[in-house]
C-alpha atoms as a PDB file:
ATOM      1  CA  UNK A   1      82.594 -25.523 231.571  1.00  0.00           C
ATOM      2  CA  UNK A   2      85.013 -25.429 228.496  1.00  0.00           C
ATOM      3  CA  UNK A   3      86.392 -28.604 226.763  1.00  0.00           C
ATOM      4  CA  UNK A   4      89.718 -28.605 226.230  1.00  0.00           C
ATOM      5  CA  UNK A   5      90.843 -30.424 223.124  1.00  0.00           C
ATOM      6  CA  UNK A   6      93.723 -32.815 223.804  1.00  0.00           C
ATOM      7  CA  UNK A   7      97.281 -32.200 222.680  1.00  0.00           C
ATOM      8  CA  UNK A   8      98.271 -34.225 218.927  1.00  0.00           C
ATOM      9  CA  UNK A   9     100.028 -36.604 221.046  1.00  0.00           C
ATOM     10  CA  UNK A  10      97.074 -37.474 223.611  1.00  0.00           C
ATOM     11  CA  UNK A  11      95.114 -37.878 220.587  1.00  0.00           C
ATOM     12  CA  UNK A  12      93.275 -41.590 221.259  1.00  0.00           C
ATOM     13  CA  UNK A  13      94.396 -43.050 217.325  1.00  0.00           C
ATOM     14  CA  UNK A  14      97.515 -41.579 217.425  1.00  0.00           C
ATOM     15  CA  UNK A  15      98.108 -43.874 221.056  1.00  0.00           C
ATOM     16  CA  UNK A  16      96.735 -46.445 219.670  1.00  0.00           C
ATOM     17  CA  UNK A  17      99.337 -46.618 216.250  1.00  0.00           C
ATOM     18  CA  UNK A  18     102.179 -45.834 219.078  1.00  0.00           C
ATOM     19  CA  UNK A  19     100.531 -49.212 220.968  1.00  0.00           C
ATOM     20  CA  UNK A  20     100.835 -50.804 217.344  1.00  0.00           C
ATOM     21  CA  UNK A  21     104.917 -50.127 216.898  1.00  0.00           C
ATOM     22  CA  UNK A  22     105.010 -50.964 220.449  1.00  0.00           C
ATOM     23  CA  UNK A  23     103.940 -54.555 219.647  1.00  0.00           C
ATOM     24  CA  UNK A  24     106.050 -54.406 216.482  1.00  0.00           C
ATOM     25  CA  UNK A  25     109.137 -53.494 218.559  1.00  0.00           C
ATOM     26  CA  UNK A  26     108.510 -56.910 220.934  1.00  0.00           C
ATOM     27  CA  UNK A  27     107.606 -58.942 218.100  1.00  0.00           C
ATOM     28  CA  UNK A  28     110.930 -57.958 216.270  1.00  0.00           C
ATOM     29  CA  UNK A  29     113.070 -58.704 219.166  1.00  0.00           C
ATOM     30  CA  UNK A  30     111.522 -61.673 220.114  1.00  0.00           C
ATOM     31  CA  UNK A  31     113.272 -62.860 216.788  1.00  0.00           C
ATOM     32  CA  UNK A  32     116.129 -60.782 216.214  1.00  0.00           C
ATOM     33  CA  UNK A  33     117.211 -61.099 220.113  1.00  0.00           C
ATOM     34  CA  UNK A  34     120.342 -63.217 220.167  1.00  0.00           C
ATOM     35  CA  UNK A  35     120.056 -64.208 216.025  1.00  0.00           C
ATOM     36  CA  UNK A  36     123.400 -65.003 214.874  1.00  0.00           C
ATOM     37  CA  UNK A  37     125.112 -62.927 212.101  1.00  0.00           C
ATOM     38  CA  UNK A  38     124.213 -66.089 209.961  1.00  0.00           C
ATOM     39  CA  UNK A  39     120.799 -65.920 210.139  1.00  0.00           C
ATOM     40  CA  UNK A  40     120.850 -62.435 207.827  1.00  0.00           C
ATOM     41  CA  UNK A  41     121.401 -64.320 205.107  1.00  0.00           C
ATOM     42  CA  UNK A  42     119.069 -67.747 205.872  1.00  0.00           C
ATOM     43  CA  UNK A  43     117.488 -68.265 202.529  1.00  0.00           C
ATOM     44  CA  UNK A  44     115.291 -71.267 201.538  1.00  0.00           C
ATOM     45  CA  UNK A  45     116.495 -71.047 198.297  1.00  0.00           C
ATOM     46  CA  UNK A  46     112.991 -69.653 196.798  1.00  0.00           C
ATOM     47  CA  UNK A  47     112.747 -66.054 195.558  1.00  0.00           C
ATOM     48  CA  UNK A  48     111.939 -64.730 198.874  1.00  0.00           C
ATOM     49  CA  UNK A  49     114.015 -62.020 200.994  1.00  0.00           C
ATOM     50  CA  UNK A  50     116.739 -62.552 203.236  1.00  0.00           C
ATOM     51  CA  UNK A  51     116.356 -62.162 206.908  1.00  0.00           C
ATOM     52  CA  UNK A  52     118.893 -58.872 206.538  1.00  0.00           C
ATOM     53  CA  UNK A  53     116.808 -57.977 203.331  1.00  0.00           C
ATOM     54  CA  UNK A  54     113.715 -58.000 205.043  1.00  0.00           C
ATOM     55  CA  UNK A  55     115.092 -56.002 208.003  1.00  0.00           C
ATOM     56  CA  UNK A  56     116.619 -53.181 205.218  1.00  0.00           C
ATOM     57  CA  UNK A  57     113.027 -53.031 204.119  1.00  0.00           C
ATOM     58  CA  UNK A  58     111.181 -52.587 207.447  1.00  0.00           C
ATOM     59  CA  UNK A  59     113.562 -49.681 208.277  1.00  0.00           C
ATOM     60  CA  UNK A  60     113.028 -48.510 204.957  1.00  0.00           C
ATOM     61  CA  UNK A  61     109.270 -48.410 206.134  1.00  0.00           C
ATOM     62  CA  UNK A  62     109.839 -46.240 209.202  1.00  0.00           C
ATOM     63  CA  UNK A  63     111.949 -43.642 207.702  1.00  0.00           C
ATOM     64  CA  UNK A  64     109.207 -43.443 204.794  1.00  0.00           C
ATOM     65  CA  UNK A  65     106.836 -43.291 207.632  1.00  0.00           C
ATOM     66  CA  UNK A  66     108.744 -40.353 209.768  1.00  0.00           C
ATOM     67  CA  UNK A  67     108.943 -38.540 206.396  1.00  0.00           C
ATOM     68  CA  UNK A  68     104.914 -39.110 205.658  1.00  0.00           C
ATOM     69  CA  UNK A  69     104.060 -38.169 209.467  1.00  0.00           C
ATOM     70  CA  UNK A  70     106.482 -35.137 208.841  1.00  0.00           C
ATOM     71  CA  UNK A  71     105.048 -34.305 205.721  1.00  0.00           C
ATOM     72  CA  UNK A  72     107.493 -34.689 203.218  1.00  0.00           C
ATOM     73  CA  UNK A  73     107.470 -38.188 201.894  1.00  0.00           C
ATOM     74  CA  UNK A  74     110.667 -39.959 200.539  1.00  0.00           C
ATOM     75  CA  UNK A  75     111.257 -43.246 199.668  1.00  0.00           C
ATOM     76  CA  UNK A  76     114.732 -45.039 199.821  1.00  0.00           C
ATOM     77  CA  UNK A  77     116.019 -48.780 199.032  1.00  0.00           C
ATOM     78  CA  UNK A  78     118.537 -49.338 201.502  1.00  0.00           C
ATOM     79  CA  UNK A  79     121.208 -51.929 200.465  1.00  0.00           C
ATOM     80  CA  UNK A  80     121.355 -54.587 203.995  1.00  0.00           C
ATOM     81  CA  UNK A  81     124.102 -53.405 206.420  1.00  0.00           C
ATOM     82  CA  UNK A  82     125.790 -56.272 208.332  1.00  0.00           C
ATOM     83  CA  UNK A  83     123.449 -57.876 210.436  1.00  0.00           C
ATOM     84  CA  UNK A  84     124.123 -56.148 213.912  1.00  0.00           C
ATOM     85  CA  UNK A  85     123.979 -52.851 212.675  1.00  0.00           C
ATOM     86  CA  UNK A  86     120.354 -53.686 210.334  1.00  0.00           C
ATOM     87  CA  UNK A  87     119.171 -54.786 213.926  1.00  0.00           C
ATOM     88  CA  UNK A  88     120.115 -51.513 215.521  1.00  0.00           C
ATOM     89  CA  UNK A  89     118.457 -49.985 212.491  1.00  0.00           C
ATOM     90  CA  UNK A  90     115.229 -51.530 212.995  1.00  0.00           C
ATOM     91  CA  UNK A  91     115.145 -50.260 216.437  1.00  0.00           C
ATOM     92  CA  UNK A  92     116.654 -46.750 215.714  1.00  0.00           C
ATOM     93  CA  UNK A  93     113.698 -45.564 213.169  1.00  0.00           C
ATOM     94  CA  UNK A  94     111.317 -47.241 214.924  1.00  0.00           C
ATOM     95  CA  UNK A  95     111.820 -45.107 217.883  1.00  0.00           C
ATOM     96  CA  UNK A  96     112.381 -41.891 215.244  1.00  0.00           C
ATOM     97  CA  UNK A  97     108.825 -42.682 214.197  1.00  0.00           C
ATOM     98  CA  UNK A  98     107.484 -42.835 217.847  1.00  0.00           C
ATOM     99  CA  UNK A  99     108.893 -40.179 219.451  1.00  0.00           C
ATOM    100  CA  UNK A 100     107.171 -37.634 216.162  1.00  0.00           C
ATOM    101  CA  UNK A 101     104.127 -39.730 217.080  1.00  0.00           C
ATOM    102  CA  UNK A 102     104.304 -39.231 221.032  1.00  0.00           C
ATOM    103  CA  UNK A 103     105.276 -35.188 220.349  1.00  0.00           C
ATOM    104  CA  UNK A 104     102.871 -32.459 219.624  1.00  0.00           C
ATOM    105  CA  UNK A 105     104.144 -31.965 216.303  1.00  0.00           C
ATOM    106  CA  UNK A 106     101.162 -31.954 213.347  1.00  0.00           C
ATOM    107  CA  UNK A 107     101.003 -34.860 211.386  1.00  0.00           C
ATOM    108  CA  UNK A 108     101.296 -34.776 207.583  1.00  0.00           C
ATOM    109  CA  UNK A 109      98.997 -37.622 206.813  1.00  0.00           C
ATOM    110  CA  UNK A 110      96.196 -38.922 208.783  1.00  0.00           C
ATOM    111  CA  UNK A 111      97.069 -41.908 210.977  1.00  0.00           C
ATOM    112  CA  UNK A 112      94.729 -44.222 209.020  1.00  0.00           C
ATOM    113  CA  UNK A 113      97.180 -43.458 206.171  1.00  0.00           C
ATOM    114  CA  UNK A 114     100.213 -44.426 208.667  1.00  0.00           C
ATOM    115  CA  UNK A 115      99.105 -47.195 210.073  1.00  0.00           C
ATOM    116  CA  UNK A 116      97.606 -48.681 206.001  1.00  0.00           C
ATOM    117  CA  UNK A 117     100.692 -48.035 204.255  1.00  0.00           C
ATOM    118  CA  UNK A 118     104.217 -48.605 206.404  1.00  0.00           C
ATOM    119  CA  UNK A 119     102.853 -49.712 209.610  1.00  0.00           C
ATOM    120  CA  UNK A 120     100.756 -52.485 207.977  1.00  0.00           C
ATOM    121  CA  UNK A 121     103.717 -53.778 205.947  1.00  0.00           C
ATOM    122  CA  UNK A 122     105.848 -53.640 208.565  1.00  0.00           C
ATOM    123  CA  UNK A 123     103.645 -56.159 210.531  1.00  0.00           C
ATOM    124  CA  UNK A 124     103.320 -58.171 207.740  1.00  0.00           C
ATOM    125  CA  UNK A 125     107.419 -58.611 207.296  1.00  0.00           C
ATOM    126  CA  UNK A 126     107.659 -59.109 211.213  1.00  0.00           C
ATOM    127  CA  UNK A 127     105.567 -61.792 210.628  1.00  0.00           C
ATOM    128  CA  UNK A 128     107.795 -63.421 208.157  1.00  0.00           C
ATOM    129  CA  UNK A 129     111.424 -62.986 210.200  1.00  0.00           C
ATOM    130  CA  UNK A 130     110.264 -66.076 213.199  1.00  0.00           C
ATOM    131  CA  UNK A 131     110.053 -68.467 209.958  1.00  0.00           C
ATOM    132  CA  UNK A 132     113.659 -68.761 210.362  1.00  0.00           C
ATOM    133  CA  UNK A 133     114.054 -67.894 213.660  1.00  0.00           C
ATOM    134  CA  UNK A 134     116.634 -69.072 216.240  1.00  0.00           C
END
């Protein structure tokens, strides 16, 4: 009897970095569900990020990461957009990044290198956002 390989997107570490932004995706709107406009720019006045500067930078991470898994890596410093619409964001390339990962398109980096560089980060700054939660 033959083995079939599976497709990219049944492939068992590629599920399990789609399990990761999963969890990333409920921890972030456990905070950022129902945050006032307010809390974007909570500071406490050391020379750490913003709440909407910290956002920027984690959907900074998952377009970097879409353009790694796609194979064509860019970076970009987004400038905050109001609060709302950094919150869609966050959500928005998230999802870009999943729905590459749950295709059958090739990645251009292993997932090791996905999950170490942006996704890693990215779970690090989630962690930081319920500091000055609501």
């Amino acid at each position: 009897m033959e083995s079939k390989t599976p497709s990219p997107a049944a492939d068992p570490s590629r599920q399990l970095l789609r399990h990761t932004l999963a969890t990333l995706a409920y921890r972030g709107g456990k905070t950022l569900r129902g945050a006032p406009e307010t809390f974007a720019g909570f500071s406490t006045g050391e020379k750490g990020r913003t709440p909407a500067q910290i956002l920027a930078h984690m959907g900074d991470l998952f377009d970097w990461a879409l353009s790694i898994a796609r194979g064509k890596q860019e970076w970009h410093d987004s400038t905050p957009l109001s609060w709302s619409q950094e919150v869609k964001r966050f959500f928005k390339t998230l999802q870009a990044f999943d729905d590459y990962l749950a295709s059958s398109l090739p990645l251009g980096a292993p997932v090791e290198q996905l999950f170490q560089g942006p996704v890693a980060d990215a779970l690090t700054h989630t962690g930081q956002l319920p500091c000055c939660g609501v």
